[in-house]
N, C-alpha and C. Protein backbone atom coordinates (compact mmCIF):
# COMPACT_ATOMS: atom_id res chain seq x y z
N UNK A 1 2.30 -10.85 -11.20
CA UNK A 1 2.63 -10.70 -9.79
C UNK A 1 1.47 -9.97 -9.11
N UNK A 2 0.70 -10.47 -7.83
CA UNK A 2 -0.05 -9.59 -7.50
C UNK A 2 0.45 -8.51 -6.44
N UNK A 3 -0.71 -7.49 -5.78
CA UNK A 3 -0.60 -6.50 -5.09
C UNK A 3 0.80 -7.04 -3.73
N UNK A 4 0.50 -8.12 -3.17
CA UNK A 4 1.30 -8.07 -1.69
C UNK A 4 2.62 -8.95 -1.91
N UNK A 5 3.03 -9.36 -3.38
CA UNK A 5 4.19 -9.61 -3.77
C UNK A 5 5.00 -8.75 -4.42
N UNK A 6 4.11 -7.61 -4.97
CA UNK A 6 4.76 -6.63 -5.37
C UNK A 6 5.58 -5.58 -4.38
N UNK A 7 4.39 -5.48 -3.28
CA UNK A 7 4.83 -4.54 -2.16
C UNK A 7 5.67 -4.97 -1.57
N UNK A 8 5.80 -6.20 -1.07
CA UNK A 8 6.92 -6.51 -0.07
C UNK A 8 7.94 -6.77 -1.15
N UNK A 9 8.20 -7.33 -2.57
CA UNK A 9 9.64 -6.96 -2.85
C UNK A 9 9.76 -5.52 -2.74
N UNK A 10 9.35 -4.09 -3.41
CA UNK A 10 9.15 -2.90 -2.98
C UNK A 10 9.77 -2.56 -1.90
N UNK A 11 9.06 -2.87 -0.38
CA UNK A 11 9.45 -2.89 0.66
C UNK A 11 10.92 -3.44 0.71
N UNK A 12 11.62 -4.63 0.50
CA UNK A 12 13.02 -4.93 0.33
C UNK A 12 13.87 -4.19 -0.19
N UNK A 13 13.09 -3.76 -1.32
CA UNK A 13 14.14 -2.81 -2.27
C UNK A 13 14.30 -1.38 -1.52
N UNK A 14 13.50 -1.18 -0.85
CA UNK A 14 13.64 0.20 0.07
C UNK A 14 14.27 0.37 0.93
N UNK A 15 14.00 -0.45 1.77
CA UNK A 15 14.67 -0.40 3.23
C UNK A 15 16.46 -1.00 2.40
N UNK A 16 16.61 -1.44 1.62
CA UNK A 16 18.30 -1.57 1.41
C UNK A 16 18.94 -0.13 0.60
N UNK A 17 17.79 0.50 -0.67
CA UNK A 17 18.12 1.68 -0.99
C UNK A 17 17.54 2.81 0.06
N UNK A 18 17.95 3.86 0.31
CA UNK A 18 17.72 4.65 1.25
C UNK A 18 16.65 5.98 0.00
N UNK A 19 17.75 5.95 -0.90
CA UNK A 19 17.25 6.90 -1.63
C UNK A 19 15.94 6.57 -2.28
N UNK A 20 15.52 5.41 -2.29
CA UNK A 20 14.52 5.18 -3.05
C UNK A 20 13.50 4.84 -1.59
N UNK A 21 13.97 4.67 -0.76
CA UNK A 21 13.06 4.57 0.55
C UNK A 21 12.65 6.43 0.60
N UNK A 22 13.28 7.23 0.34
CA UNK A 22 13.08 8.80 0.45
C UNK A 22 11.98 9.07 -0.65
N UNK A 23 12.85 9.01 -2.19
CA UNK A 23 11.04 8.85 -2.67
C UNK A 23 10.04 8.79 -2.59
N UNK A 24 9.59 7.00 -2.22
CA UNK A 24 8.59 6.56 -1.92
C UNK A 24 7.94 7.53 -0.65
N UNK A 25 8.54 8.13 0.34
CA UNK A 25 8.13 8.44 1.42
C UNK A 25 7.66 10.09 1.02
N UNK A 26 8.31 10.42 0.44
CA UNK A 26 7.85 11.75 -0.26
C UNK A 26 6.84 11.94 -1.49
N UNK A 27 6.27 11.30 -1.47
CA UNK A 27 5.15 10.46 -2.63
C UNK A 27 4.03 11.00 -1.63
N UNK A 28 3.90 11.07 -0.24
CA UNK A 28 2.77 11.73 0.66
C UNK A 28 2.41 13.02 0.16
N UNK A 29 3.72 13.68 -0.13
CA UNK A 29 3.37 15.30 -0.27
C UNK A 29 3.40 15.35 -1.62
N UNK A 30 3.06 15.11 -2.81
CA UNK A 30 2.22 14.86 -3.82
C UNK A 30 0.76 15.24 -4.47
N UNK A 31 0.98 15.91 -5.23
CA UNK A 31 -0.50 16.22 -5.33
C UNK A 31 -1.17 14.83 -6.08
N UNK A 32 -0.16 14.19 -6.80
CA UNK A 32 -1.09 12.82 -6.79
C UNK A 32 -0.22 11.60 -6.23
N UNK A 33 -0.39 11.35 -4.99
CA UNK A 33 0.59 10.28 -4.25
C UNK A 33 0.48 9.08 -4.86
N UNK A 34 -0.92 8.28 -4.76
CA UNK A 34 -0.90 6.95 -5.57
C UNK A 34 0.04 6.93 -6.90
N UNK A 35 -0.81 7.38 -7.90
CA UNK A 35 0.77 7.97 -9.29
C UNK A 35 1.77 8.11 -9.34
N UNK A 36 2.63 8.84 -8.23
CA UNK A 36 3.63 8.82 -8.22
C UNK A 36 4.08 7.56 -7.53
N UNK A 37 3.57 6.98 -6.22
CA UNK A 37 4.38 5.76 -5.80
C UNK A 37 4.06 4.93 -6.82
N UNK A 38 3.29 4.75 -7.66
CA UNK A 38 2.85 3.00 -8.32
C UNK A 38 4.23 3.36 -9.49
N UNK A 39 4.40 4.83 -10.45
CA UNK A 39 5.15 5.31 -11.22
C UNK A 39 6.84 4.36 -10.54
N UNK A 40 6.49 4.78 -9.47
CA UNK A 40 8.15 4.48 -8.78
C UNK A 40 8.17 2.82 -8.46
N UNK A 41 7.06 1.97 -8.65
CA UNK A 41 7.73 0.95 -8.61
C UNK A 41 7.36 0.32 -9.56
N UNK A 42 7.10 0.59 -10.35
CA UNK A 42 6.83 0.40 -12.31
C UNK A 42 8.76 0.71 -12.58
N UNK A 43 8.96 2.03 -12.51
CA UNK A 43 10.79 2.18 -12.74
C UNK A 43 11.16 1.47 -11.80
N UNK A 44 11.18 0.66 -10.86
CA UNK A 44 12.01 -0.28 -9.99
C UNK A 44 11.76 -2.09 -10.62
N UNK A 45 11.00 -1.87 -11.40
CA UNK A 45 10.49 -3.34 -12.14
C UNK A 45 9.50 -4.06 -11.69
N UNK A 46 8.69 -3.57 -10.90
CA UNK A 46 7.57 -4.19 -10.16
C UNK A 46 6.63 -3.35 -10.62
N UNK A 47 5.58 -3.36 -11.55
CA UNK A 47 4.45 -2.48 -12.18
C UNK A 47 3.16 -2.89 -11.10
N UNK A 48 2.95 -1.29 -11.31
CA UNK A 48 1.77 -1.36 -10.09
C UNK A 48 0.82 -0.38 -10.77
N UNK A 49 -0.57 -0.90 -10.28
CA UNK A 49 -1.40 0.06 -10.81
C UNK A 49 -2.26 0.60 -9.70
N UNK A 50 -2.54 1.83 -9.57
CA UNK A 50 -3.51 2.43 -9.15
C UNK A 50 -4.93 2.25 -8.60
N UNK A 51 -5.61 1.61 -9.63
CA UNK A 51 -6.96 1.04 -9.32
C UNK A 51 -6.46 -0.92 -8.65
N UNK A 52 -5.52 -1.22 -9.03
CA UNK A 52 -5.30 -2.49 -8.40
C UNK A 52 -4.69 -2.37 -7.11
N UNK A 53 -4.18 -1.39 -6.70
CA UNK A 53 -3.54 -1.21 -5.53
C UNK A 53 -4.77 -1.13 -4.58
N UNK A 54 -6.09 0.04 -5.10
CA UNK A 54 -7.18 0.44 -4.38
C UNK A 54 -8.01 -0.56 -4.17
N UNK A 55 -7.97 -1.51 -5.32
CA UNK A 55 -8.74 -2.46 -5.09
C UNK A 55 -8.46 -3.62 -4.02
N UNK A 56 -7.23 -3.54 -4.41
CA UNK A 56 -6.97 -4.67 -3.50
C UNK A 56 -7.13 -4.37 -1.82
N UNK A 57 -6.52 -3.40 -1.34
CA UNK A 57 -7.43 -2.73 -0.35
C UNK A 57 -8.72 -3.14 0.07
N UNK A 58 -9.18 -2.89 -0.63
CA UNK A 58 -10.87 -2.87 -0.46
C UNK A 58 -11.20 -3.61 -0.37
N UNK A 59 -10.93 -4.76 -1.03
CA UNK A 59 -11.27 -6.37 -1.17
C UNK A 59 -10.72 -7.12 0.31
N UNK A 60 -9.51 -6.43 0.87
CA UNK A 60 -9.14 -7.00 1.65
C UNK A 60 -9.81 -6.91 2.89
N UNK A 61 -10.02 -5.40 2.93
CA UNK A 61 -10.91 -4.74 4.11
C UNK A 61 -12.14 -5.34 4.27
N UNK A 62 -12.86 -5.63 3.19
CA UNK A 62 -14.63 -5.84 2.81
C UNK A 62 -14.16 -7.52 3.40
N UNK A 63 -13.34 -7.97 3.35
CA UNK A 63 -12.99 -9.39 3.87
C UNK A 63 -13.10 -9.77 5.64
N UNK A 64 -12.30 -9.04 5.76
CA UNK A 64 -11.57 -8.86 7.24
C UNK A 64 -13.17 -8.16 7.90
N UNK A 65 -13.98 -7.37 7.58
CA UNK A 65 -15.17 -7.06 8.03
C UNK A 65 -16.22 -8.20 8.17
N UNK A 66 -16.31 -8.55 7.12
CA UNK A 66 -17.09 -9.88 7.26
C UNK A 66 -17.00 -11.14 8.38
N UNK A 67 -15.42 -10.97 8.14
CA UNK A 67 -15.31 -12.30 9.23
C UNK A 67 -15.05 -11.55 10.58
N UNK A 68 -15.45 -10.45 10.94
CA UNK A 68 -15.45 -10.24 12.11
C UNK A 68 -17.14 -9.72 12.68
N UNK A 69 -17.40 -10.32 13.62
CA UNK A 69 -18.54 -10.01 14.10
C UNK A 69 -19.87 -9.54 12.86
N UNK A 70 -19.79 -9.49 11.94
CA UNK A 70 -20.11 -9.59 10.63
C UNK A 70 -20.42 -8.52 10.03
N UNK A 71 -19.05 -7.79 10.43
CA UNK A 71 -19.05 -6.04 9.98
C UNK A 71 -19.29 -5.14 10.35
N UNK A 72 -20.31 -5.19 11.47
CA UNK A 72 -21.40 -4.41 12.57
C UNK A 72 -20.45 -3.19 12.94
N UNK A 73 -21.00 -2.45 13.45
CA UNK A 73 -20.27 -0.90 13.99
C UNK A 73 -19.46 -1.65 14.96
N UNK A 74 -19.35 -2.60 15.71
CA UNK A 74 -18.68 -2.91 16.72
C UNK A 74 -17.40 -3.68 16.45
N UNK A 75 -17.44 -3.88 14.63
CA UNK A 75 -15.99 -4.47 14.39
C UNK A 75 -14.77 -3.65 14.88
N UNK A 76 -13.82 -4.24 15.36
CA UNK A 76 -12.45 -3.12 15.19
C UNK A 76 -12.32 -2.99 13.90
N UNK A 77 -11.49 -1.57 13.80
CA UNK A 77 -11.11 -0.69 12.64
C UNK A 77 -10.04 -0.19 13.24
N UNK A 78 -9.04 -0.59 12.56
CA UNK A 78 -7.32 -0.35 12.93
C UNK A 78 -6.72 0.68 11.74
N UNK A 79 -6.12 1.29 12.15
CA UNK A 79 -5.50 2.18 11.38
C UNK A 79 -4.80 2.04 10.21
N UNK A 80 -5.02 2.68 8.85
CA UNK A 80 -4.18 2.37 7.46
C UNK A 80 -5.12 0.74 6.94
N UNK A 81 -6.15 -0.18 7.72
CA UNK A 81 -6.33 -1.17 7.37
C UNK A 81 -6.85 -1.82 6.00
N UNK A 82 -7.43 -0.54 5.07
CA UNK A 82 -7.74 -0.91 3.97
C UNK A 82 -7.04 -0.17 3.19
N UNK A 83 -5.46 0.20 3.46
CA UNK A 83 -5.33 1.60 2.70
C UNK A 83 -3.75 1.15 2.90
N UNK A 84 -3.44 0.47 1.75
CA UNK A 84 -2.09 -0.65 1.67
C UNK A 84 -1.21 0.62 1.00
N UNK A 85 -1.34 1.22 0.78
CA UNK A 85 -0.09 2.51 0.79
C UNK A 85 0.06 3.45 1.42
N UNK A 86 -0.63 3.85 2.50
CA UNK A 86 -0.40 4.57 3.84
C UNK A 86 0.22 3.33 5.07
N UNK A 87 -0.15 2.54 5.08
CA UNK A 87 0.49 1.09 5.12
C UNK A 87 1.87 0.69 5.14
N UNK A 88 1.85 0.32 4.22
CA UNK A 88 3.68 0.65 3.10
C UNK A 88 3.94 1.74 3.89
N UNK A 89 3.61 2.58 3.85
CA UNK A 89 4.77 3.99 4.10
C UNK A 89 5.25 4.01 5.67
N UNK A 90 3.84 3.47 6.53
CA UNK A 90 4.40 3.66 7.84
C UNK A 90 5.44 2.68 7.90
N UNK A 91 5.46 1.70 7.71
CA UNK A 91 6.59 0.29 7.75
C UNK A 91 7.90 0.95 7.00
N UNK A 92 8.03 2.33 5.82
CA UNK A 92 9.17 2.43 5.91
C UNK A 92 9.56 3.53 7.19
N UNK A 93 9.01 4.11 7.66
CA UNK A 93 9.34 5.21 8.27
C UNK A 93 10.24 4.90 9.78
């Protein structure tokens, strides 16, 4: 399963559990947030990793730069855009 099939079941499973939507959202104040959210949806049955989460990010971002104006300082840069678990979190909040 990759990164944005994992998250949005994730995302489903949250917004119907409350308590596990609280978790995840408390995973910010963490001294290691990534770890603990990927931990929490590894125990929900959706295994997530850390460096695949980051990566995928990055890959996505380094994408979306390219095809815009071709990355230049003058691309937009939108908030949370390469950073798919600050992301996630605002969509549960």
């Amino acid at each position: 399963m990759d990164i944005p099939e994992t998250l949005e079941l994730l995302r489903k499973k949250a917004l119907k559990d409350d308590g596990l939507r609280k978790r995840l959202l408390a995973t910010r104040n963490s001294e290691t947030p990534l770890a603990d959210f990927c931990r929490i949806s590894t125990e929900q049955g959706l295994p997530m990793y850390e460096m695949d989460l980051l990566e995928y990010g990055e890959n996505s971002y380094a994408a979306m730069r390219r095809s815009t104006n071709g990355g230049g300082e003058n691309s937009p840069l939108l908030q949370y855009e390469d950073d798919y678990y600050e992301l996630f979190l605002s969509e549960l909040e």
